[in-house]
Protein backbone atom coordinates (compact mmCIF):
# COMPACT_ATOMS: atom_id res chain seq x y z
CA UNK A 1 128.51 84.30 124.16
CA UNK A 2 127.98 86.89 126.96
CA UNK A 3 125.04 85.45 128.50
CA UNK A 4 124.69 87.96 131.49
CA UNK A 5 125.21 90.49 129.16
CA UNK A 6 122.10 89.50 126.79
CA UNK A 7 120.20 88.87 129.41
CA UNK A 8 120.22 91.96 131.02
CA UNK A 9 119.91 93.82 127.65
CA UNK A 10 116.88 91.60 126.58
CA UNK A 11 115.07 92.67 130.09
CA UNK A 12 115.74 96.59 129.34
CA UNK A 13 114.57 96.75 126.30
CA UNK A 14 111.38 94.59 126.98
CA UNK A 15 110.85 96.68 129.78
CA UNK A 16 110.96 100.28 127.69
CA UNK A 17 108.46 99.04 124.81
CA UNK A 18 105.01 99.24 125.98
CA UNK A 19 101.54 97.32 124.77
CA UNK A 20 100.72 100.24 122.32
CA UNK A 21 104.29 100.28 120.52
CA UNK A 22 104.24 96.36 119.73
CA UNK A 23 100.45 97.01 118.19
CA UNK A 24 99.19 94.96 121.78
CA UNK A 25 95.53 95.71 123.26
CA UNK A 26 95.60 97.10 126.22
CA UNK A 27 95.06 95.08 128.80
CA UNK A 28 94.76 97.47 132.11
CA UNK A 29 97.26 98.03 134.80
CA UNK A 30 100.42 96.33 134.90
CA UNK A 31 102.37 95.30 137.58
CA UNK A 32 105.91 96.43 136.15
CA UNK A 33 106.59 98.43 133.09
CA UNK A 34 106.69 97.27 129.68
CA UNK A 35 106.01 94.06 127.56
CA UNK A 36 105.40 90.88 129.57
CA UNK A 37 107.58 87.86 128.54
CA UNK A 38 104.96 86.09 126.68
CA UNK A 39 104.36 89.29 124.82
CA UNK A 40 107.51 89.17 123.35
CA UNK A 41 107.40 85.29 123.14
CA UNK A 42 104.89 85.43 120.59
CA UNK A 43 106.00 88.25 118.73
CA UNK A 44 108.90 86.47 118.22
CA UNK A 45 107.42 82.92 117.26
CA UNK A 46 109.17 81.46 120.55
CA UNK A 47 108.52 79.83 123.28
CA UNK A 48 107.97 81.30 126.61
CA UNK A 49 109.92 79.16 128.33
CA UNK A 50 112.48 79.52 126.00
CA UNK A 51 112.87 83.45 126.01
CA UNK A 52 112.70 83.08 130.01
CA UNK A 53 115.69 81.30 130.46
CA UNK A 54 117.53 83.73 128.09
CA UNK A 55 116.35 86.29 130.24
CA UNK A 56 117.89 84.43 132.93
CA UNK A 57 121.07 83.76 131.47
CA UNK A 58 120.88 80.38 131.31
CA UNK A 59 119.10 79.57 127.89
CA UNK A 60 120.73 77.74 124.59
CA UNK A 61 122.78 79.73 122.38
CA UNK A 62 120.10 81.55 119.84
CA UNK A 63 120.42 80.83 116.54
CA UNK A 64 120.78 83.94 113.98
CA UNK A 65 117.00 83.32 113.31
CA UNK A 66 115.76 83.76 116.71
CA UNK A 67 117.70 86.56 116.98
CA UNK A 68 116.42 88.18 114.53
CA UNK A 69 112.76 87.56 115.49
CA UNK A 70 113.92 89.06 119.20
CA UNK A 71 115.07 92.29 116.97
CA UNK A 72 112.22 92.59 114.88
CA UNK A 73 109.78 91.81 118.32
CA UNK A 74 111.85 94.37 120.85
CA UNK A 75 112.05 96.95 117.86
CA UNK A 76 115.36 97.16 117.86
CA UNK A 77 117.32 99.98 115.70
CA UNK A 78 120.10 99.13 113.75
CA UNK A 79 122.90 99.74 115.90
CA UNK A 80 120.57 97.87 119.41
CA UNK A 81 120.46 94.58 116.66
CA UNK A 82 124.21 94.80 115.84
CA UNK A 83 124.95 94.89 119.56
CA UNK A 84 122.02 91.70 120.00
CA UNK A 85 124.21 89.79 117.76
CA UNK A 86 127.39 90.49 118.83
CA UNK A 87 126.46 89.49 122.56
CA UNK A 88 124.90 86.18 121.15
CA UNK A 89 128.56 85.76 119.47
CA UNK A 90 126.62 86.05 115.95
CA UNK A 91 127.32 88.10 112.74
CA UNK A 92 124.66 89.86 112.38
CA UNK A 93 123.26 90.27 108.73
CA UNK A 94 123.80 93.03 106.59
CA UNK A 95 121.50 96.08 107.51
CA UNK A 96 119.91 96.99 104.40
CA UNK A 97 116.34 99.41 103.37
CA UNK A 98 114.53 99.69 100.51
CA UNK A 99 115.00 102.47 98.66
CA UNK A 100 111.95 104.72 98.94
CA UNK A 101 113.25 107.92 96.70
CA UNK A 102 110.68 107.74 93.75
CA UNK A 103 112.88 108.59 90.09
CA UNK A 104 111.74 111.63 88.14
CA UNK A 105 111.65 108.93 85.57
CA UNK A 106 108.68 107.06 87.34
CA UNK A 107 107.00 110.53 88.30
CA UNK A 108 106.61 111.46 85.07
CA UNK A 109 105.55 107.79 83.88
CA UNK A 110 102.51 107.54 86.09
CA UNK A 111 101.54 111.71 85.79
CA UNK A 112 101.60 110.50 81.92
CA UNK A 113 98.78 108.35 82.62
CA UNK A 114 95.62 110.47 82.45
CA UNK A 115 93.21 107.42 82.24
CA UNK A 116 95.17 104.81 84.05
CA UNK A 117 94.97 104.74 87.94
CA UNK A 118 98.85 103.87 89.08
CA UNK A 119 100.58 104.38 92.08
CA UNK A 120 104.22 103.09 93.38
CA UNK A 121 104.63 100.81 96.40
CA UNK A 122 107.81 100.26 98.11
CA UNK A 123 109.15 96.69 99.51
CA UNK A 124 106.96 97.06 102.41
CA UNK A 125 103.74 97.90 100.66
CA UNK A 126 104.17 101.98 101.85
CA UNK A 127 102.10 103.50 98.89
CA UNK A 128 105.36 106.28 97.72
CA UNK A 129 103.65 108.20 94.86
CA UNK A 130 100.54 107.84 92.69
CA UNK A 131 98.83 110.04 90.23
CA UNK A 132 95.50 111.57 89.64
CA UNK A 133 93.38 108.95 88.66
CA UNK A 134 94.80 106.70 91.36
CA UNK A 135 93.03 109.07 93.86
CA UNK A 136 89.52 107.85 93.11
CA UNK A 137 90.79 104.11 94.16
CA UNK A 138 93.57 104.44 97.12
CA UNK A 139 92.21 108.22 98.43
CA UNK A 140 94.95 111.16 98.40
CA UNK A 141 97.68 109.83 100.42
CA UNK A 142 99.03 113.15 101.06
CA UNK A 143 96.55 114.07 103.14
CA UNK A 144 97.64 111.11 105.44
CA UNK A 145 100.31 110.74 108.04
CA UNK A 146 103.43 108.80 105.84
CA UNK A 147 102.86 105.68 108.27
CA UNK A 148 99.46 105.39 107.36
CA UNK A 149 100.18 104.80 103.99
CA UNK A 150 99.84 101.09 103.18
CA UNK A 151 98.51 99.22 101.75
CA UNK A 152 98.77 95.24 103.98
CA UNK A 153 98.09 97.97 107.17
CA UNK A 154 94.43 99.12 105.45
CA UNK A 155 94.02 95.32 104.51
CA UNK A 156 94.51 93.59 108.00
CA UNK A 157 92.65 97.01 110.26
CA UNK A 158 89.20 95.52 109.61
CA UNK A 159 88.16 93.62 112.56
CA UNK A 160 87.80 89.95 112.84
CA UNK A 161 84.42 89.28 112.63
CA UNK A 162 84.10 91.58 109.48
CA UNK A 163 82.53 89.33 106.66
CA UNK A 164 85.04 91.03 104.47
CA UNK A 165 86.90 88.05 105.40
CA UNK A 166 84.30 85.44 104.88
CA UNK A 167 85.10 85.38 101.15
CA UNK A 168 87.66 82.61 100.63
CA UNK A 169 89.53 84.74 97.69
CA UNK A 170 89.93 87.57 99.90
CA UNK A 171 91.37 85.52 102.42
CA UNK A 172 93.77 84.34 99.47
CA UNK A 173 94.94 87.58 98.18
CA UNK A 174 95.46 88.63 101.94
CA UNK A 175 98.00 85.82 102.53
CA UNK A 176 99.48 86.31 98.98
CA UNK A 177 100.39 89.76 100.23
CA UNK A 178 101.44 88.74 103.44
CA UNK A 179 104.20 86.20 101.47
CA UNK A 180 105.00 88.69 99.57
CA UNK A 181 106.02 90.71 102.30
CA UNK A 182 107.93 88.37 104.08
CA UNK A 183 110.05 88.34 101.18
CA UNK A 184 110.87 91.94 101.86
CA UNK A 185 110.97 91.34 105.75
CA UNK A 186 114.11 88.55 104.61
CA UNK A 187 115.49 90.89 101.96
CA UNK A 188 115.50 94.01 104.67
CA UNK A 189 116.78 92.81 107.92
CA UNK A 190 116.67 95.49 110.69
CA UNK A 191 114.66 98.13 108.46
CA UNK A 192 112.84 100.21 110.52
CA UNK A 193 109.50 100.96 108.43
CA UNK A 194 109.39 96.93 107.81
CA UNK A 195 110.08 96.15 111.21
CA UNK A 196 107.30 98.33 112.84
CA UNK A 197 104.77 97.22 110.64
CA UNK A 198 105.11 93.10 111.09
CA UNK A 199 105.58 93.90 114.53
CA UNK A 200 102.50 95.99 115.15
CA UNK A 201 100.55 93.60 112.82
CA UNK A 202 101.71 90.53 114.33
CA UNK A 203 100.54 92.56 118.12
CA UNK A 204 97.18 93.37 116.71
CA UNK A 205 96.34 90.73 114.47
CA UNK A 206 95.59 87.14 115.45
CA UNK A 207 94.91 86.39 111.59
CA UNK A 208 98.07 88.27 109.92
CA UNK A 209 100.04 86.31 112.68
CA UNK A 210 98.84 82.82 111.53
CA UNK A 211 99.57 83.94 107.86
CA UNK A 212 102.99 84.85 108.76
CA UNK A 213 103.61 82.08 110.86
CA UNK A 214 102.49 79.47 107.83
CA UNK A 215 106.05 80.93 105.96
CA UNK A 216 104.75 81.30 102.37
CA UNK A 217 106.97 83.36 100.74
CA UNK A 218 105.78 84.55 96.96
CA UNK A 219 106.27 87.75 95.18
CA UNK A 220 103.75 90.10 93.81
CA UNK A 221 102.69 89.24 89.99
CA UNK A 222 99.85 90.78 87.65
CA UNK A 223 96.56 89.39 87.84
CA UNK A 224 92.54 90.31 86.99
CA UNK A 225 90.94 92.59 89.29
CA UNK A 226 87.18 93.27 89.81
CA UNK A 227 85.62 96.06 92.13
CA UNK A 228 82.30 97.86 93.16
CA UNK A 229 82.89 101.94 92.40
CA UNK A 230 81.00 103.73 94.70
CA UNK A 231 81.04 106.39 91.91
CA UNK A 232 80.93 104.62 88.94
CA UNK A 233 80.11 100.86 90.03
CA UNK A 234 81.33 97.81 89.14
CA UNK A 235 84.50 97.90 87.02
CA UNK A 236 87.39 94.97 85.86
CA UNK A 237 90.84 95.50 85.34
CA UNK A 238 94.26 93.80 84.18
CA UNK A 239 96.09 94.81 87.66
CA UNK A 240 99.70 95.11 85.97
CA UNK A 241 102.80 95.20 88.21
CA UNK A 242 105.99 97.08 86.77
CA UNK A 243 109.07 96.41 88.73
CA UNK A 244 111.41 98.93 88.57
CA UNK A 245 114.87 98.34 87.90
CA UNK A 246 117.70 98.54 90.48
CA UNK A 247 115.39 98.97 93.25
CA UNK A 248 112.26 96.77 94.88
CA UNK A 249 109.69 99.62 94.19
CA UNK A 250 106.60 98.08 92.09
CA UNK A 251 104.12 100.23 89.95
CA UNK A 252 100.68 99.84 90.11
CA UNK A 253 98.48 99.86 87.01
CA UNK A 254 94.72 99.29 86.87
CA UNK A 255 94.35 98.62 82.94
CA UNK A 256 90.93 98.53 81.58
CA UNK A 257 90.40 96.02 78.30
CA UNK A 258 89.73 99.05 75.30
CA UNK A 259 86.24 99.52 74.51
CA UNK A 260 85.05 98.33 77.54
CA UNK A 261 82.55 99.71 80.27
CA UNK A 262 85.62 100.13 82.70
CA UNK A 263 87.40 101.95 80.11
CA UNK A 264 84.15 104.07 79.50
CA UNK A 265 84.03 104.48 83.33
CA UNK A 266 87.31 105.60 83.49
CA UNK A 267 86.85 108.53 81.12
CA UNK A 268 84.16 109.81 83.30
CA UNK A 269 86.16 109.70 86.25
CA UNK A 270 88.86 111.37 84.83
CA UNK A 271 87.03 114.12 83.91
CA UNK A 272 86.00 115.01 87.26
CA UNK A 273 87.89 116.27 90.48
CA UNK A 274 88.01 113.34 92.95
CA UNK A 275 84.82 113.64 95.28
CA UNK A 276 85.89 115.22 98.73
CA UNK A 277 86.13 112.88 101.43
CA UNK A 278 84.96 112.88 105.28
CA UNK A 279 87.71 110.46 106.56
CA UNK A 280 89.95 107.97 105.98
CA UNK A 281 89.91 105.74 103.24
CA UNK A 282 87.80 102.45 103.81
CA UNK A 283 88.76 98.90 102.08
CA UNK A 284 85.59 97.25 101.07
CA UNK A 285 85.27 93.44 100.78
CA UNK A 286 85.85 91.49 97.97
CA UNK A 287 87.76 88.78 96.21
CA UNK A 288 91.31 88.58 95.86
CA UNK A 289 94.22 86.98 93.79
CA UNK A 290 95.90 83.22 94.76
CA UNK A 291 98.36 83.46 91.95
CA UNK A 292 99.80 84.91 88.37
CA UNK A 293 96.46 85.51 86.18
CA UNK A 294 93.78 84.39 88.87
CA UNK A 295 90.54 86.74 88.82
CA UNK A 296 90.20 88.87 91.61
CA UNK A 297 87.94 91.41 93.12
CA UNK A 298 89.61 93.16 96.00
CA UNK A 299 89.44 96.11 98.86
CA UNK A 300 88.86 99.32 97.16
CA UNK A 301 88.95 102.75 99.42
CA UNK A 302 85.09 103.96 99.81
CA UNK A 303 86.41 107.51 100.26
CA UNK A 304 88.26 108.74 98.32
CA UNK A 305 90.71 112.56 99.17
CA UNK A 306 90.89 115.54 97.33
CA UNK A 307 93.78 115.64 95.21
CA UNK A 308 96.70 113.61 93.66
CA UNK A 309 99.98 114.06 94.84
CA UNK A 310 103.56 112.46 95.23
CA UNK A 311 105.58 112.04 98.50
């Protein structure tokens, strides 16, 4: 293990990230450039006195999981983690991404779908395509930035005071996501789009960091979902999840029981052009999903954008 070396590499690349890149308030003038030790410390779910004396070249030898934390909290690239690991003496784990190229296949499926909002989420929860009725729920994500598109990021940017998240079964469905993604995070090691957005959550949220840290891991499942249309008001739904094969991209369906007022609702949206919107979509509160076949009501976008479209 080339302790001089990883020290020395830990210290330049904590000192060429700054407050805004990890998702970190700003906290005024600082006396040297870059992330302060304890910044990275908790990023990383370590110790400060333990990341100081690698940064001094005379800590323990890090284990492949600290090491990984240390790449996914100095936002390291693919080739800077390789390097991490090889000065640590470590293999480093595969570098892998999810695959975010949406089939013709799955285009076509949801475009079939004139009554049926659905949408398809990647790994990481980045919303990749989604059809016309799906606009009156999630917005039209095409007339966002790609980075802004998803779906744990809309979740967690309400503040922390918001009584969105006095309701216990929002709270739930919040760290049901979360577990969900840190089976992606494990899956993905070193992906870029994953990496930025635990990092900048774990930075700017004090209550996605305390779901993370709890290490639930669960995958995403079907379940009933109830929500409060601005348009059309209050409307229930069998929340379907299609996994698609050879790949970890999910589709979204919001299925309404036949014969129903939701279904009935539906039909009237879908006969109208999405209402034109004056900003970014807005979660509103609601309940949310602890498990396979709970009942859930949860965040549905107040505004809504002008068209569908596909990425």
């Amino acid at each position: 293990m080339d302790r001089t070396g990883l020290a020395a590499f830990l210290r330049a690349r904590r000192a060429g990230l700054t407050p805004a890149d990890a998702g970190l308030p700003d906290t005024g003038r600082r006396r040297v450039s870059g992330l302060r030790r304890q910044e990275v410390a908790q990023l990383a779910g370590i110790s400060v006195e333990y990341y100081v004396r690698l940064e001094q070249a005379r800590g323990p030898h890090p284990s492949r999981q600290v090491l990984s934390a240390l790449s996914r909290a100095l936002m390291l690239d693919t080739d800077e983690r390789a390097y991490l690991f090889r000065l640590a003496d470590a293999e480093a784990p595969a570098a892998r991404s999810p695959n975010r190229e949406v089939s013709t296949a799955v285009r076509y499926l949801i475009d079939g779908l004139p009554t049926t909002p659905a949408y398809v989420l990647d790994a990481g929860y980045e919303v990749l395509a989604w059809n016309a009725m799906a606009v009156h729920f999630i917005g039209d994500m095409g007339a966002l930035p790609r980075e802004r598109r998803n779906i744990i990021e809309w979740m967690f940017a309400r503040p922390e005071p918001d009584p969105h998240w006095e309701d216990e079964n929002t709270d739930c469905f919040a760290r049901y996501s979360v577990a969900d993604l840190r089976t992606a995070y494990a899956r993905y090691p070193g992906d870029p789009g994953i990496t930025r957005l635990v990092t900048s959550l774990l930075g700017a949220s004090p209550r996605f960091r305390e779901m993370w840290e709890s290490q639930v891991v669960r995958q995403r499942r079907g379940f009933t979902k109830r929500m409060d249309h601005p348009a059309v008001g209050p409307l229930e739904f069998e929340c379907q999840v299609l996994h698609v094969p050879d790949g970890d991209q999910r589709v979204m369906l919001y299925c309404p029981e036949p014969g129903s007022d939701t279904e009935r609702a539906l039909l009237r949206l879908a006969g109208q052009a999405p209402p034109s919107p004056d900003g970014t979509p807005v979660l509103r509160p609601g309940r949310a999903p602890c498990g396979p076949g709970d009942v859930v009501e949860v965040p549905a976008p107040e505004v809504v954008r002008r068209s569908a479209g596909t990425v």
